[in-house]
Protein backbone atom coordinates (compact mmCIF):
# COMPACT_ATOMS: atom_id res chain seq x y z
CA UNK A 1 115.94 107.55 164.84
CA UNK A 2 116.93 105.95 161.27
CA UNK A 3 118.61 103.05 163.56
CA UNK A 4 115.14 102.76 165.43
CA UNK A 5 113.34 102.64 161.99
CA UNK A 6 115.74 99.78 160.67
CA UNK A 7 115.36 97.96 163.46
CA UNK A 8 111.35 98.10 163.17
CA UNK A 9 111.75 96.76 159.59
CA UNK A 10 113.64 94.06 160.29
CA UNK A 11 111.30 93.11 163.67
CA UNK A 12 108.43 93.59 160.67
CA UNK A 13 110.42 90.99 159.02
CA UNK A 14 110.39 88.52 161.15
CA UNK A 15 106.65 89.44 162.18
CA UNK A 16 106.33 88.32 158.43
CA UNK A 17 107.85 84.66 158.74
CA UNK A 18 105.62 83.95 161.25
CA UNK A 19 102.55 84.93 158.68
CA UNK A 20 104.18 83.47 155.99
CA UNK A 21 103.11 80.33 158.13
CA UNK A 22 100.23 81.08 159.23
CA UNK A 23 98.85 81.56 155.87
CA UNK A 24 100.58 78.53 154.76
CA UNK A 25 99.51 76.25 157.28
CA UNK A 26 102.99 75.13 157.87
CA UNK A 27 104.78 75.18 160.96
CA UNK A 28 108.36 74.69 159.67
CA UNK A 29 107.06 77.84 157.37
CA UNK A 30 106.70 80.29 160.91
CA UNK A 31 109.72 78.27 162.62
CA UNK A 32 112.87 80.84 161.65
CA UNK A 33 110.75 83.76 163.11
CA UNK A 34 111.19 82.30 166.66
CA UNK A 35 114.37 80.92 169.08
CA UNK A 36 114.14 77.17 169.60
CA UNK A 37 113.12 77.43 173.50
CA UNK A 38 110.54 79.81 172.83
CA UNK A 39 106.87 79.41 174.56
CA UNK A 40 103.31 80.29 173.84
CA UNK A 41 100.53 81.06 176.13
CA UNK A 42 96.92 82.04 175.80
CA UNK A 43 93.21 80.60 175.73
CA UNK A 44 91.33 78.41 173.52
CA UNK A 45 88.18 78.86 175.63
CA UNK A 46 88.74 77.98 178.75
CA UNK A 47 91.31 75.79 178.02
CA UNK A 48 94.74 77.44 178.75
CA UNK A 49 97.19 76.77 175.65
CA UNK A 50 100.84 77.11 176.89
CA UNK A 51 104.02 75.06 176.57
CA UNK A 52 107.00 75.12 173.98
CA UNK A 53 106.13 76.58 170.63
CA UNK A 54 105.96 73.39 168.77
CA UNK A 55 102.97 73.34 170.17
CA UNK A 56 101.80 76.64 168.30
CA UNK A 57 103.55 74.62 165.33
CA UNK A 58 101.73 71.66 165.95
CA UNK A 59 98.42 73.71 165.93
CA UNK A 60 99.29 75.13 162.94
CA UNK A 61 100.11 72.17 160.96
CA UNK A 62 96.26 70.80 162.09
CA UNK A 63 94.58 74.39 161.49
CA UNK A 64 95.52 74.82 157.78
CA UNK A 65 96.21 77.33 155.60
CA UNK A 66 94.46 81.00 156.78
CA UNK A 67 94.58 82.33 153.01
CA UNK A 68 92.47 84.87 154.33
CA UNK A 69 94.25 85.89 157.15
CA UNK A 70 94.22 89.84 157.70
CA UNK A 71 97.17 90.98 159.99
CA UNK A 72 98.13 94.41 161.59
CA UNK A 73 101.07 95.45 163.38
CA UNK A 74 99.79 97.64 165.73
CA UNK A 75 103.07 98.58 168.11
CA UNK A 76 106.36 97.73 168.33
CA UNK A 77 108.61 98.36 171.22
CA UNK A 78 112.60 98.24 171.02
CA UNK A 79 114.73 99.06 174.05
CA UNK A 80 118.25 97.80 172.70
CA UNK A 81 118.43 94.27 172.40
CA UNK A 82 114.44 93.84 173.32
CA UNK A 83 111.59 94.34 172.06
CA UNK A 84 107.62 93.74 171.87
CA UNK A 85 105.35 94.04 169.27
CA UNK A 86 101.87 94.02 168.86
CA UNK A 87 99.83 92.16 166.34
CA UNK A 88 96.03 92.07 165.53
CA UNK A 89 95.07 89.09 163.29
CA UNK A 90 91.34 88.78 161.72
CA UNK A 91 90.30 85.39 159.99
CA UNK A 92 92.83 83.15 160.99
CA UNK A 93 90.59 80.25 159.55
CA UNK A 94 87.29 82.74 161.28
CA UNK A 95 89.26 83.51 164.41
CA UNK A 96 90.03 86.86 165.55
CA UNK A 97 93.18 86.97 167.60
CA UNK A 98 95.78 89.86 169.21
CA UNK A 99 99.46 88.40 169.80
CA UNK A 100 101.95 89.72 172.10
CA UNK A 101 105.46 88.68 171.01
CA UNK A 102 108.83 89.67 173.09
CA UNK A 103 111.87 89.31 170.63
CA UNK A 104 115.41 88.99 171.74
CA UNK A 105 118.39 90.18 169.12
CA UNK A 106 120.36 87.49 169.51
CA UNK A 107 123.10 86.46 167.49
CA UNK A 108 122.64 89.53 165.34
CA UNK A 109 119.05 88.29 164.09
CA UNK A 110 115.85 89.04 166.07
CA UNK A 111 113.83 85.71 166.92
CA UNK A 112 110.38 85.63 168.76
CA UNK A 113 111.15 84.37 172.85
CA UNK A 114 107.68 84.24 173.48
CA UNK A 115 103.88 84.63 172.31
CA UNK A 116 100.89 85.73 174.16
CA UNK A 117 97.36 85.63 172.89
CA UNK A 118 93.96 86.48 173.01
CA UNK A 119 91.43 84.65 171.43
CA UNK A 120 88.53 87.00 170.61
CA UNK A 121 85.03 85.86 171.24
């Protein structure tokens, strides 16, 4: 269990980087948190929003800062060297979102393989 718990922390850690960013406004803040071939998926409306994340990176740089950003880790999931985690985010710049990451430990680091999101209405 105490490995499990360490492992959380440091998933919570890199959770965090990608926050760090968020709140920032700066992609190149959020870019350690996830593996250079990751990919991001999810709706903007009905427009689908998918591709490498330098697109989320891109978005972010254009969004701004969300100073106000409230965030939640609601689950996270580890099975060896995988895991998931669930995040709900209120007032990113007055959106309401809930990201679902999968994380690979690669290299002895965890790193973010791939985000899913919902766009609240």
């Amino acid at each position: 269990m105490k490995s499990d718990t360490s492992e959380h922390d440091i998933i919570r850690n890199t959770v965090q980087t990608y926050l760090d960013g968020a709140r920032s406004g700066k992609g190149d803040d959020m870019k350690p948190a996830f593996h250079p071939e990751a990919t991001v998926f999810g709706y903007i409306g009905d427009q689908l929003f998918s591709g490498p994340i330098r697109n989320l990176f891109q978005w972010n740089d254009e969004n701004g800062p969300a100073r106000e950003l409230e965030a939640d880790v609601s689950r996270i999931d580890v099975a060896g060297t995988v895991a998931t985690v669930q995040l709900e985010l209120d007032n990113w710049t007055g959106h309401r979102f809930t990201d679902l990451f999968t994380l690979l430990k690669t290299d002895g680091s965890w790193k973010i393989m791939n985000k899913v999101f919902h766009l609240h209405g």
